[in-house]
PDB file of N, CA and C in Angstrom:
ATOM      1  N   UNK A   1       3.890 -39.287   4.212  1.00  0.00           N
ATOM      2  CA  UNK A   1       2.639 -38.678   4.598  1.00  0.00           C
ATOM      3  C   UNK A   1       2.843 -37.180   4.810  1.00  0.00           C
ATOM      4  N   UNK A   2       1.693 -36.343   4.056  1.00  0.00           N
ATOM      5  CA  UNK A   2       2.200 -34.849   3.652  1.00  0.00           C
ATOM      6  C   UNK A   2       1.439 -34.334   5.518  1.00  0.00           C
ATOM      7  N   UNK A   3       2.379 -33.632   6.515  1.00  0.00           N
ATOM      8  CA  UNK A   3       1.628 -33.392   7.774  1.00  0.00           C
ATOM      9  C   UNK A   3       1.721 -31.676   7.251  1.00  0.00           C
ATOM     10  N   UNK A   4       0.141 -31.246   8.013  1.00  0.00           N
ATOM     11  CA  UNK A   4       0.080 -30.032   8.249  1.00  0.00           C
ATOM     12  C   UNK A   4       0.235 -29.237   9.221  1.00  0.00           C
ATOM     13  N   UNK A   5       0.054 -28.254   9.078  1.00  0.00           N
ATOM     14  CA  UNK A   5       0.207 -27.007   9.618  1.00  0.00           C
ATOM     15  C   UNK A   5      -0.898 -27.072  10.941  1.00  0.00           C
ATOM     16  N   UNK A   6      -0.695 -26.439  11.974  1.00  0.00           N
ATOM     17  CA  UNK A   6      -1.705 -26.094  12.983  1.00  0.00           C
ATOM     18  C   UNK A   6      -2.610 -25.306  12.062  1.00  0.00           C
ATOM     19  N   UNK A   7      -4.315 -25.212  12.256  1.00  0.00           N
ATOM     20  CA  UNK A   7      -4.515 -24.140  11.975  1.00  0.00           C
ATOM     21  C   UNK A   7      -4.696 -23.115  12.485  1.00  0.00           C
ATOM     22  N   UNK A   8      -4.242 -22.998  13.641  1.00  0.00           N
ATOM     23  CA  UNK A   8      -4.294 -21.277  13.906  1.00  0.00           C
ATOM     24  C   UNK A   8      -2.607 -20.812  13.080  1.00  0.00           C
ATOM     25  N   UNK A   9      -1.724 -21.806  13.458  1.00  0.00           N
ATOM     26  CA  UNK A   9      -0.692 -20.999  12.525  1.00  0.00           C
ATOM     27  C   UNK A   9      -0.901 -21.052  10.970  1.00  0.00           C
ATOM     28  N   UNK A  10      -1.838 -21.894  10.099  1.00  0.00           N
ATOM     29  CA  UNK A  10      -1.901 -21.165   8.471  1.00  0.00           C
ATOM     30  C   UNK A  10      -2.952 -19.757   8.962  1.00  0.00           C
ATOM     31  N   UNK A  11      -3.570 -19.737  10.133  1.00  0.00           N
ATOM     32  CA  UNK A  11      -4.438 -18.784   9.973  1.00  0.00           C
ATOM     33  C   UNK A  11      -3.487 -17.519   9.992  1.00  0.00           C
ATOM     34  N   UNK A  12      -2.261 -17.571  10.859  1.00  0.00           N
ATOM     35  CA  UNK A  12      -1.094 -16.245  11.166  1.00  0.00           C
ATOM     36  C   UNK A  12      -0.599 -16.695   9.656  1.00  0.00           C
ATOM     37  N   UNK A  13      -0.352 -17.677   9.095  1.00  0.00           N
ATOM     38  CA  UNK A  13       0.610 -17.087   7.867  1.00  0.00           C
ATOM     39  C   UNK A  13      -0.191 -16.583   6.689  1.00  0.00           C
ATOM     40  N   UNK A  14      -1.532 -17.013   6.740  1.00  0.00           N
ATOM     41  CA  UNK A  14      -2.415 -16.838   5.555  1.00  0.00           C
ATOM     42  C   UNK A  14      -2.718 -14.915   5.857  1.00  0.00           C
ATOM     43  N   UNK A  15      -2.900 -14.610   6.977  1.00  0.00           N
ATOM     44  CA  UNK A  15      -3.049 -12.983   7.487  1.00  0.00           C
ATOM     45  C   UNK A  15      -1.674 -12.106   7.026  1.00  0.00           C
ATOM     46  N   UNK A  16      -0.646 -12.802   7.337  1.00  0.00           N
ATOM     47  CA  UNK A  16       0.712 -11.867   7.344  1.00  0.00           C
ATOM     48  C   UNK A  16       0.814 -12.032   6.055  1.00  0.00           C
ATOM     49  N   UNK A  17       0.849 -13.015   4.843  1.00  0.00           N
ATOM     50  CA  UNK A  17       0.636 -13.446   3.522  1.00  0.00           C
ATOM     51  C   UNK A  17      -0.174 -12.335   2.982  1.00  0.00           C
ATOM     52  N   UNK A  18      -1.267 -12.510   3.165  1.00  0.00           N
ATOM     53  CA  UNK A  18      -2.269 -11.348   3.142  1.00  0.00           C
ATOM     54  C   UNK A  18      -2.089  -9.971   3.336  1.00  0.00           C
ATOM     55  N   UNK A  19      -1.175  -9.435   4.323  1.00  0.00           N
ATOM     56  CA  UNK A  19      -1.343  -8.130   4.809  1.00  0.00           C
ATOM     57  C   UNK A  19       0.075  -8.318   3.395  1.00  0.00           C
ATOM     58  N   UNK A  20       1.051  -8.589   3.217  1.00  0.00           N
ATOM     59  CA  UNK A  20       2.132  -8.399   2.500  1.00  0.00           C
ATOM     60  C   UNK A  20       1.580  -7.820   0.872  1.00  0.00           C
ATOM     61  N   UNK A  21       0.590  -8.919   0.626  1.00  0.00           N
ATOM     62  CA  UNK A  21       0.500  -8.923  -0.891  1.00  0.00           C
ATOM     63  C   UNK A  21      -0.202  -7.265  -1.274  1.00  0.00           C
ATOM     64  N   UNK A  22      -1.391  -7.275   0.002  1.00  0.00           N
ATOM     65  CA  UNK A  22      -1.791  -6.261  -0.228  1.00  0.00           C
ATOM     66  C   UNK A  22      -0.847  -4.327   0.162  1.00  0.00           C
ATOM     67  N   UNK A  23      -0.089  -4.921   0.771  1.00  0.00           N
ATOM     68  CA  UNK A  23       0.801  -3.357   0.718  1.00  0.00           C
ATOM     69  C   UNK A  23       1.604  -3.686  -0.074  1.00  0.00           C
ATOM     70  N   UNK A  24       1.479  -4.680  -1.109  1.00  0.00           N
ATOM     71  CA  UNK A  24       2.761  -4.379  -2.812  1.00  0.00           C
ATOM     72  C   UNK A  24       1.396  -3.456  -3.215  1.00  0.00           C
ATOM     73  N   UNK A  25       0.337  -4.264  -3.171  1.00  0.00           N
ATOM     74  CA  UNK A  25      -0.915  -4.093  -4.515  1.00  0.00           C
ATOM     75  C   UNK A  25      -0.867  -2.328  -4.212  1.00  0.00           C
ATOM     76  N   UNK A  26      -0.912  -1.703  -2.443  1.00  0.00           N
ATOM     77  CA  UNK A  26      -1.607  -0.518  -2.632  1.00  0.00           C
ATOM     78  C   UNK A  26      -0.291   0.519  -2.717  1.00  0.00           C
ATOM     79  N   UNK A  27       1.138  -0.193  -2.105  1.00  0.00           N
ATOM     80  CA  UNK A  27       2.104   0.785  -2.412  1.00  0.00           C
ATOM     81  C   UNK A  27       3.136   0.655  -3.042  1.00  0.00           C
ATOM     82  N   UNK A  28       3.005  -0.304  -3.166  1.00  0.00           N
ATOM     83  CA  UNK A  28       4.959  -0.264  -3.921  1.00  0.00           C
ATOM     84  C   UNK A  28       5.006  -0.309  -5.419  1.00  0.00           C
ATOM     85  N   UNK A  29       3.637  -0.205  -6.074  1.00  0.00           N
ATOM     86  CA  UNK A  29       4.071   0.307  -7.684  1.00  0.00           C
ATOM     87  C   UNK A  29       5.167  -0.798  -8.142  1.00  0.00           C
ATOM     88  N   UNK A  30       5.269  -1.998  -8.008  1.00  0.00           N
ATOM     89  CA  UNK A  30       5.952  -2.908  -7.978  1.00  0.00           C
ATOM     90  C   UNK A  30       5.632  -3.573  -9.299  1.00  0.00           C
ATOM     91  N   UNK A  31       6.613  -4.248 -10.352  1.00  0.00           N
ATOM     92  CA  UNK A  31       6.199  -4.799 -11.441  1.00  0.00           C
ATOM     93  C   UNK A  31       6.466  -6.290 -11.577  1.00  0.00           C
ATOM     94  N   UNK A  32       7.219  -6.343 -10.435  1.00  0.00           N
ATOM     95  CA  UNK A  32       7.352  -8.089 -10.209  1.00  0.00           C
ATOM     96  C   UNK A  32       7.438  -8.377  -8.624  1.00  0.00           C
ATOM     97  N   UNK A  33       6.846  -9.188  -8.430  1.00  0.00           N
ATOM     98  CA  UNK A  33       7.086 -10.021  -7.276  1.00  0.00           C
ATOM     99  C   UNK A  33       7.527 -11.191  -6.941  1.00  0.00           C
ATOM    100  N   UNK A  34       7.988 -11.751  -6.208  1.00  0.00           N
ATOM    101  CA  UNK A  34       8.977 -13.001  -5.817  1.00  0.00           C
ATOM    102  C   UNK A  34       8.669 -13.848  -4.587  1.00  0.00           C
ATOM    103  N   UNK A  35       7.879 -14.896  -4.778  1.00  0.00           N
ATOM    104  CA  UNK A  35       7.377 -15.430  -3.451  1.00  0.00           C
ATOM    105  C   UNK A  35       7.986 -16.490  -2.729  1.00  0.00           C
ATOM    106  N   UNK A  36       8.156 -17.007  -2.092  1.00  0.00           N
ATOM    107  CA  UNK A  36       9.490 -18.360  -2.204  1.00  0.00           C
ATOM    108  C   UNK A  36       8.617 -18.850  -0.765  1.00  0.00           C
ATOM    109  N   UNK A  37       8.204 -20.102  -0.580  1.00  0.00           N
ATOM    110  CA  UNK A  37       7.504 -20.659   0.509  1.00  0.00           C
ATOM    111  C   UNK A  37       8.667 -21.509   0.791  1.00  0.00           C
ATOM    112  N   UNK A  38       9.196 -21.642   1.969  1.00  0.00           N
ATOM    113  CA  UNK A  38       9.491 -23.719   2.769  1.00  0.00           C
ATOM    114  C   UNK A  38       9.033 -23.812   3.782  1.00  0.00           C
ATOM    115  N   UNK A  39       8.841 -25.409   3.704  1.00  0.00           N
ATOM    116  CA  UNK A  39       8.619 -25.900   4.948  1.00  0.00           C
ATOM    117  C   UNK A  39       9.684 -27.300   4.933  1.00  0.00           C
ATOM    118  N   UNK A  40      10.339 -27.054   6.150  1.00  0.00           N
ATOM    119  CA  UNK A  40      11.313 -27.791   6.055  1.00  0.00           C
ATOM    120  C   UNK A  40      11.293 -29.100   7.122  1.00  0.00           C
ATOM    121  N   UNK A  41       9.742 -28.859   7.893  1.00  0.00           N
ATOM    122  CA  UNK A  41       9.944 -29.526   9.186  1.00  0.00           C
ATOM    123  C   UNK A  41      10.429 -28.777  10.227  1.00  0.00           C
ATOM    124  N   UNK A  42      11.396 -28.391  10.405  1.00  0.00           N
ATOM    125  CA  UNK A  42      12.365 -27.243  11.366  1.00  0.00           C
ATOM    126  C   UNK A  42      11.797 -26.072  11.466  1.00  0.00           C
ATOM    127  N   UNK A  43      11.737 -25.335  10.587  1.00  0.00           N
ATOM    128  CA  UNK A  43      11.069 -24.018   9.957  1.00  0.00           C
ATOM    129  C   UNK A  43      10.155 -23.613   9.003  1.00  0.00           C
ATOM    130  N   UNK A  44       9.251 -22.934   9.125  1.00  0.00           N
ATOM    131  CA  UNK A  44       8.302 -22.385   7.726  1.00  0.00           C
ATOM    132  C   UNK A  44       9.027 -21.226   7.622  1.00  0.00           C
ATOM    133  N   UNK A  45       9.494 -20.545   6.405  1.00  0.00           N
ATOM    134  CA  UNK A  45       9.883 -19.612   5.876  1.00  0.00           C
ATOM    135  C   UNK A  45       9.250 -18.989   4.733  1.00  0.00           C
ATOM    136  N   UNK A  46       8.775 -17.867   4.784  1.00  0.00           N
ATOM    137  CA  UNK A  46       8.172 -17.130   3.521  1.00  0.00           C
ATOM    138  C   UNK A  46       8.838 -15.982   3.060  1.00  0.00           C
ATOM    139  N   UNK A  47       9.060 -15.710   2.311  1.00  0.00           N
ATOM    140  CA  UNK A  47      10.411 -14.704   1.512  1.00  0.00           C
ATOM    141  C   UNK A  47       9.482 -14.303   0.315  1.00  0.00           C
ATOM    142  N   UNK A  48       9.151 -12.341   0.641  1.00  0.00           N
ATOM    143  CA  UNK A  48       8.244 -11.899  -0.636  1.00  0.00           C
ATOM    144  C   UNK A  48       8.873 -10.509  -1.247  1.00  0.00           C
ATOM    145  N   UNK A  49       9.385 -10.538  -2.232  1.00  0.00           N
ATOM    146  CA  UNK A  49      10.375  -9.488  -2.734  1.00  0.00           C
ATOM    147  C   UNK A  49       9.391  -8.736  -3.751  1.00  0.00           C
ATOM    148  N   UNK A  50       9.669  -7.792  -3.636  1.00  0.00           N
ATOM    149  CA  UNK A  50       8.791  -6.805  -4.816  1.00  0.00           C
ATOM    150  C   UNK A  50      10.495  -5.699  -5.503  1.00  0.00           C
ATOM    151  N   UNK A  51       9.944  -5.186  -6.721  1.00  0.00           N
ATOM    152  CA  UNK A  51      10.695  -4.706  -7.402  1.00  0.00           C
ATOM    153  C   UNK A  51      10.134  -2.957  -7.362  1.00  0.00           C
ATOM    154  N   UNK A  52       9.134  -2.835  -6.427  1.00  0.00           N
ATOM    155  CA  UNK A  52       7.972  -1.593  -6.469  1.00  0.00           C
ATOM    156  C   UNK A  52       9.641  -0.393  -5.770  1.00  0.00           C
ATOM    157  N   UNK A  53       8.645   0.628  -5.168  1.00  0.00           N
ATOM    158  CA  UNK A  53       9.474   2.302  -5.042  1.00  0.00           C
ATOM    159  C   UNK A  53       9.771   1.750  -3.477  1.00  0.00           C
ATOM    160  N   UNK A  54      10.123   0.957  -2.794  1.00  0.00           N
ATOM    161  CA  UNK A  54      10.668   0.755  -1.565  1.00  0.00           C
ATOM    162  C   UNK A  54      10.034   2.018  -1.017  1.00  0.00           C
ATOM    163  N   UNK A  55      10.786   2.184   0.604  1.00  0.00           N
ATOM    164  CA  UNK A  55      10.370   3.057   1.356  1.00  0.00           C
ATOM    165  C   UNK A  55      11.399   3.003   2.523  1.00  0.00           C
ATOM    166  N   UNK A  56      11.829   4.093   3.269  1.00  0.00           N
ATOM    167  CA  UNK A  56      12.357   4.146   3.935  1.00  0.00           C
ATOM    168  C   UNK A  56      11.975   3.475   5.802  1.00  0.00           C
ATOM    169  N   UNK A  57      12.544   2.229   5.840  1.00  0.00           N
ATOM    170  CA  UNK A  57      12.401   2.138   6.983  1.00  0.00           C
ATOM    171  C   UNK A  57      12.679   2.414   8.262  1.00  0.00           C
ATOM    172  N   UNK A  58      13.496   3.127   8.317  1.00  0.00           N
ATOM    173  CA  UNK A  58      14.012   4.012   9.673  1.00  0.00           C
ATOM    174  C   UNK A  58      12.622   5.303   9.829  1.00  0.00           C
ATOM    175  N   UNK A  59      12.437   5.512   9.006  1.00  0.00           N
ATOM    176  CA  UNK A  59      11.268   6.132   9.540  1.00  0.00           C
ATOM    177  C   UNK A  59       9.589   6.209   8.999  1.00  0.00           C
ATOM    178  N   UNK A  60       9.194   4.858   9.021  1.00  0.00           N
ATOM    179  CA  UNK A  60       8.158   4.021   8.542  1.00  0.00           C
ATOM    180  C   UNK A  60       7.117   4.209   9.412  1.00  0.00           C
ATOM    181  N   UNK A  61       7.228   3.821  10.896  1.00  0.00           N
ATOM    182  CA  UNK A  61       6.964   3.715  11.851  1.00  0.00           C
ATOM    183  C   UNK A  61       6.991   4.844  12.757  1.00  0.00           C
ATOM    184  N   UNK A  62       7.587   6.014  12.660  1.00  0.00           N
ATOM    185  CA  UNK A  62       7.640   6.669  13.581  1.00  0.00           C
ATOM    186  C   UNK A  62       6.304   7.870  13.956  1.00  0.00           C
ATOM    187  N   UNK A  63       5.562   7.477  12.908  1.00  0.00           N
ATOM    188  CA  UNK A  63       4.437   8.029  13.785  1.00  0.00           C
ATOM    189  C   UNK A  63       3.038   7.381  13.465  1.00  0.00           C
ATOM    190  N   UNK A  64       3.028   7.023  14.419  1.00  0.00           N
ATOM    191  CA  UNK A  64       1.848   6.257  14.747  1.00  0.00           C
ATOM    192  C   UNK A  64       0.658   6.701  14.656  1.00  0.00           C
ATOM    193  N   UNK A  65       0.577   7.826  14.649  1.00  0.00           N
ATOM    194  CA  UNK A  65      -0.962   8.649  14.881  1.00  0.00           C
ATOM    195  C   UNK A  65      -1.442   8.777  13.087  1.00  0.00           C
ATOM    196  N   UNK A  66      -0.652   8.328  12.410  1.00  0.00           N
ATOM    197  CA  UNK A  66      -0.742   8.177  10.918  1.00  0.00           C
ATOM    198  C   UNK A  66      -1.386   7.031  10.406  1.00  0.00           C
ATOM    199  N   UNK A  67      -1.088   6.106  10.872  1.00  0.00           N
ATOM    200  CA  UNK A  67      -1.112   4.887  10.849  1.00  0.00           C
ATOM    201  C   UNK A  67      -0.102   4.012  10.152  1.00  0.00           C
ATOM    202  N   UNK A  68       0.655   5.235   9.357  1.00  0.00           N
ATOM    203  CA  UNK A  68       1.755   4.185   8.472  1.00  0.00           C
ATOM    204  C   UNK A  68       2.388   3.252   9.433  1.00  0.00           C
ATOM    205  N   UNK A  69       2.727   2.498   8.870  1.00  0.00           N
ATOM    206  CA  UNK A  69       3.559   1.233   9.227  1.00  0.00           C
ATOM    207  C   UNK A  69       3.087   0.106  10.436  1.00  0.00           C
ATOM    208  N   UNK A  70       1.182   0.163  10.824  1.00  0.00           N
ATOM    209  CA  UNK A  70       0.906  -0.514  11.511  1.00  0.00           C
ATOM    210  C   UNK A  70       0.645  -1.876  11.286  1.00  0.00           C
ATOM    211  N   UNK A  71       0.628  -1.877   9.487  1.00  0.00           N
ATOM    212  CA  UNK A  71       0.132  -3.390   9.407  1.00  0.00           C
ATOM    213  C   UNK A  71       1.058  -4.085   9.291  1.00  0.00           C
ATOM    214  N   UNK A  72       2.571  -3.660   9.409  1.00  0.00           N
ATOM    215  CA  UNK A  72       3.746  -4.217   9.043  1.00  0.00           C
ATOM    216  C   UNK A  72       4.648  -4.832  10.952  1.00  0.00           C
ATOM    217  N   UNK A  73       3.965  -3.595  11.867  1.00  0.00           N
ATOM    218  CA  UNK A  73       4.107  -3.660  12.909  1.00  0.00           C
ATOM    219  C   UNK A  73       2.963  -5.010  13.500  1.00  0.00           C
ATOM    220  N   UNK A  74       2.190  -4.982  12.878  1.00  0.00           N
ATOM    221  CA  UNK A  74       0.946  -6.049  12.978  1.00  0.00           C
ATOM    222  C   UNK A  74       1.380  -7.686  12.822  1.00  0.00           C
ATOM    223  N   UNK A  75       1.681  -7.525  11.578  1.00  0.00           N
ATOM    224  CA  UNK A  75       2.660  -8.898  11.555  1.00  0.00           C
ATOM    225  C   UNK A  75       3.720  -8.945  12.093  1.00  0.00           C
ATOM    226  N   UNK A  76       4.513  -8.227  12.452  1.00  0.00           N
ATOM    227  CA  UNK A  76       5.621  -8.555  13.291  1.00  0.00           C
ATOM    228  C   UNK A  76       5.612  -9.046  14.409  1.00  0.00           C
ATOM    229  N   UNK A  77       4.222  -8.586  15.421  1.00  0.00           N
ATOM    230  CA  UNK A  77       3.504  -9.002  16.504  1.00  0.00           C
ATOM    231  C   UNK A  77       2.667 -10.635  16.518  1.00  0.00           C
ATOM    232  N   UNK A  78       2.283 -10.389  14.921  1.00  0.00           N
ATOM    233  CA  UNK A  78       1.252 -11.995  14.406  1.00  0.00           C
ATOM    234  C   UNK A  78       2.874 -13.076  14.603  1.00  0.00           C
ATOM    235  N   UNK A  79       3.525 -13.191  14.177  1.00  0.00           N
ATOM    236  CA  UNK A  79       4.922 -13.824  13.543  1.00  0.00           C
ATOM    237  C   UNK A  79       5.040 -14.165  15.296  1.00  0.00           C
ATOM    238  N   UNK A  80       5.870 -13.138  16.495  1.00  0.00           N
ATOM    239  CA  UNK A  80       6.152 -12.835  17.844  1.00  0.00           C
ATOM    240  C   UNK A  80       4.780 -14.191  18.552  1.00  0.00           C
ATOM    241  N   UNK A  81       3.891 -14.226  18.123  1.00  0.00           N
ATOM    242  CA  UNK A  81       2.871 -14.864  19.016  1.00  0.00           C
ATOM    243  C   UNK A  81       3.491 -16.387  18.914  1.00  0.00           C
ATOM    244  N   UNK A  82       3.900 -16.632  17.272  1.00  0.00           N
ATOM    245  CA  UNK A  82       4.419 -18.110  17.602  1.00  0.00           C
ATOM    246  C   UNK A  82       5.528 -18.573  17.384  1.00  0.00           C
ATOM    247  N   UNK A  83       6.551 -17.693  18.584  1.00  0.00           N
ATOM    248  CA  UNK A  83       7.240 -17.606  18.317  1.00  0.00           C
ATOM    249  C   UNK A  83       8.712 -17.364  17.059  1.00  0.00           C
ATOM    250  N   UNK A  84       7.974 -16.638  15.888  1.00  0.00           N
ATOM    251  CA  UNK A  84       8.676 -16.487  14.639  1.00  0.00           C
ATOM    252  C   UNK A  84       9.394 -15.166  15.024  1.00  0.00           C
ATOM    253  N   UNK A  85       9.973 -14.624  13.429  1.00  0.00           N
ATOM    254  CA  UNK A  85      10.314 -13.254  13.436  1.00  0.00           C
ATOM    255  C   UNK A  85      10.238 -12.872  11.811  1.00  0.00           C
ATOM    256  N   UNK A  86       9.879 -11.775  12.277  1.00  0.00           N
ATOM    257  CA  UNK A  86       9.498 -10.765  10.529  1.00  0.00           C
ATOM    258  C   UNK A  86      10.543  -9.855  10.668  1.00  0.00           C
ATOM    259  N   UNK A  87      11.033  -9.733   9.314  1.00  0.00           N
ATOM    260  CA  UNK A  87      12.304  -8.676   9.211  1.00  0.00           C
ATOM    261  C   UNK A  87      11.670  -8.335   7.747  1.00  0.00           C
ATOM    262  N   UNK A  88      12.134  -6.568   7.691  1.00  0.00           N
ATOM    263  CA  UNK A  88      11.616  -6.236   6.580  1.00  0.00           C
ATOM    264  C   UNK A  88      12.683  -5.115   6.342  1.00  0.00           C
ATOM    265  N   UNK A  89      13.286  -5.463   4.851  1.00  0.00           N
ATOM    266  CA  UNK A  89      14.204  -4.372   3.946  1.00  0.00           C
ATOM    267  C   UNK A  89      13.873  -3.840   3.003  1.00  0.00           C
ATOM    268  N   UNK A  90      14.183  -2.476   3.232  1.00  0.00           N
ATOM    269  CA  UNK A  90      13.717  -2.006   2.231  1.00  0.00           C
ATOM    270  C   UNK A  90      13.940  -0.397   2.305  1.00  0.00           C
ATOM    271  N   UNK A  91      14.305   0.373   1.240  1.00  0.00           N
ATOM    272  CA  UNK A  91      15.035   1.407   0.864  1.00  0.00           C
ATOM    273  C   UNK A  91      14.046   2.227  -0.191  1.00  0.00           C
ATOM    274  N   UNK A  92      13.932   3.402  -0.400  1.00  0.00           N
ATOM    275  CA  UNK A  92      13.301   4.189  -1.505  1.00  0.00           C
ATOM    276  C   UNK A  92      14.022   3.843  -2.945  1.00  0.00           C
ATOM    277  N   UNK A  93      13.430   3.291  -3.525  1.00  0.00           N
ATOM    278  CA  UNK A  93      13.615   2.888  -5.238  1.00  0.00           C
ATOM    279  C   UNK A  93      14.394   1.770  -5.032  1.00  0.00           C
ATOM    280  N   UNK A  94      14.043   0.979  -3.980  1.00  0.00           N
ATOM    281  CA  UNK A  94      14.838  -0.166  -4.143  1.00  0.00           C
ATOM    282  C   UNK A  94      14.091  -1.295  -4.015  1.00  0.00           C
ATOM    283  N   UNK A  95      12.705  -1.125  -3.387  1.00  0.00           N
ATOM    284  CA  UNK A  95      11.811  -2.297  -3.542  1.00  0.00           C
ATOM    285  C   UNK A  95      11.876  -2.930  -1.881  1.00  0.00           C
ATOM    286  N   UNK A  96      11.053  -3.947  -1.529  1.00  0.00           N
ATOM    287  CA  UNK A  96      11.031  -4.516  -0.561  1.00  0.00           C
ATOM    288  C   UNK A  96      11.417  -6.126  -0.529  1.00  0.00           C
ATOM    289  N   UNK A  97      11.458  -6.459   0.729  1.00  0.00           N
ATOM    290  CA  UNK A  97      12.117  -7.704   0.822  1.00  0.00           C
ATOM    291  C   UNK A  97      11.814  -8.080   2.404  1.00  0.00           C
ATOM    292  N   UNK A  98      10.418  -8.700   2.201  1.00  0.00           N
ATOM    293  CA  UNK A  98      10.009  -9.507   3.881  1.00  0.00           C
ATOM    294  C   UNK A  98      10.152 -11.126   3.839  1.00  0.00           C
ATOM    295  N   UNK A  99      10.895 -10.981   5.085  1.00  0.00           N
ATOM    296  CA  UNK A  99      11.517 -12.524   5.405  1.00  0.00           C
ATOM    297  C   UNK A  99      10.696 -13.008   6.077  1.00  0.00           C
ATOM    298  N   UNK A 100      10.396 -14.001   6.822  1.00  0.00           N
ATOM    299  CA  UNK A 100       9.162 -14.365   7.905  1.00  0.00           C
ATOM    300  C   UNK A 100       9.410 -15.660   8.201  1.00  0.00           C
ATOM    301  N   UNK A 101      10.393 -15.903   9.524  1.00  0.00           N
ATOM    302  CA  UNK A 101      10.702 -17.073   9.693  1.00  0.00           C
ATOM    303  C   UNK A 101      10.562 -17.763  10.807  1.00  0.00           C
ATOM    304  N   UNK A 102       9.143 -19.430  11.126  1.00  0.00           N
ATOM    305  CA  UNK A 102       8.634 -19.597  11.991  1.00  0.00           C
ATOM    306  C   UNK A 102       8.886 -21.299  12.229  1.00  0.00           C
ATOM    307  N   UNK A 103      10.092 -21.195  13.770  1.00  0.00           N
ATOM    308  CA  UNK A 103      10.317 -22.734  13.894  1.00  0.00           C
ATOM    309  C   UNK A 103       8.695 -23.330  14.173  1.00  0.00           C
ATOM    310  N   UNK A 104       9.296 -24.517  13.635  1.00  0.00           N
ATOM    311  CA  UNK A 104       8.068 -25.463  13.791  1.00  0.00           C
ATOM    312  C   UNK A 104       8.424 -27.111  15.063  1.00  0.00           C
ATOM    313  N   UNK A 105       9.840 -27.023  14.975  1.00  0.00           N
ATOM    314  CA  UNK A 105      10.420 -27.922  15.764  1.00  0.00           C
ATOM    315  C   UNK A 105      10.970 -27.517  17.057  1.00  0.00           C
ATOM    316  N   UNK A 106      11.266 -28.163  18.378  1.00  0.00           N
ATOM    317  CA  UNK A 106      11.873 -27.583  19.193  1.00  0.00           C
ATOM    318  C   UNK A 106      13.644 -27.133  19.069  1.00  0.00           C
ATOM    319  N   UNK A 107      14.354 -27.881  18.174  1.00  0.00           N
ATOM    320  CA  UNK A 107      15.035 -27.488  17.569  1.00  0.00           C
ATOM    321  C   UNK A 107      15.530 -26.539  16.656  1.00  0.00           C
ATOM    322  N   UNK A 108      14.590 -26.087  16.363  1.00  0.00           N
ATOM    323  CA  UNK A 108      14.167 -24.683  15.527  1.00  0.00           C
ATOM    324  C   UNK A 108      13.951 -23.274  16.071  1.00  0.00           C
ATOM    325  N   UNK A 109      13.607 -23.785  17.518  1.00  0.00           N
ATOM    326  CA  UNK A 109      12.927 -22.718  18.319  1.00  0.00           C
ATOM    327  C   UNK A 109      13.854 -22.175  19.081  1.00  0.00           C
ATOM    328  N   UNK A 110      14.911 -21.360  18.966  1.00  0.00           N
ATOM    329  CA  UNK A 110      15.918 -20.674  19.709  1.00  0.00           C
ATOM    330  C   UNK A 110      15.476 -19.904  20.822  1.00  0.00           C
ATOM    331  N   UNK A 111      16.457 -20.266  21.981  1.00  0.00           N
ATOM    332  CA  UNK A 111      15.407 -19.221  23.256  1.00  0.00           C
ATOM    333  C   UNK A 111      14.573 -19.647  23.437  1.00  0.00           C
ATOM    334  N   UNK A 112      13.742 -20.818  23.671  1.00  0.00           N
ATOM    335  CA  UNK A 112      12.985 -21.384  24.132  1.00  0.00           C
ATOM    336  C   UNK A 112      13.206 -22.285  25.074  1.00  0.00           C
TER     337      UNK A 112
END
C-alpha cells in the first residue's frame, strides 16, 4: 500500500521544488538539469543539479537589502520547519547542486 505524504509537507516540498526550478529558469543559464526524488520511508530526499553559470556562495547572501539570496534562505527556513536541511553548492561556472533532506521517521530525525 503506496502511503503518503502529510500535506502540509508536499505543500513545503512542492514550494522549495518550486522556488528551485524557478531560480535555474531565471538564473543559471543552465542547459541540463538533474532531478533525483526518494522516499525511502526514513527520509524524503530531493537532489536538483543544473549545469547553468553557478554563483558564488560565500557571498550570495550577504546583502539582504538586495534581495539576492532570499528565496534560497526561504527554503532553508521551509526545509528547518520540518525538521529537514537544505544545503546548496555551488561555484561561478560550475553550476548548482541543492540537496534537501527531510526525515520522515523518528529514526531519521537526528536531534530530536
Amino acid at each position: 500500500m503506496e502511503e503518503n505524504l502529510p500535506p502540509e509537507l508536499q505543500v513545503t516540498l512542492f514550494r522549495m521544488f518550486q522556488e528551485v526550478t524557478m531560480n535555474i529558469a531565471r538564473h543559471a543559464k543552465a542547459t541540463n538539469v538533474c532531478i533525483s526524488i526518494k522516499n525511502d520511508r526514513k527520509a524524503f530526499i530531493m537532489n536538483i543539479e543544473d549545469d547553468g553559470q553557478g554563483f558564488d556562495t560565500t557571498t550570495a547572501f550577504d546583502n539582504k537589502h538586495t534581495g539576492r539570496g532570499l528565496g534560497i534562505l526561504g527554503m532553508k527556513e521551509r526545509a528547518a520547519q520540518v525538521n529537514g536541511k537544505l544545503l546548496v553548492c555551488s561555484a561561478p561556472g560550475h553550476g548548482t547542486i541543492v540537496l534537501c533532506t527531510i526525515p520522515l521517521s523518528p529514526e531519521g530525525q537526528h536531534g530530536q
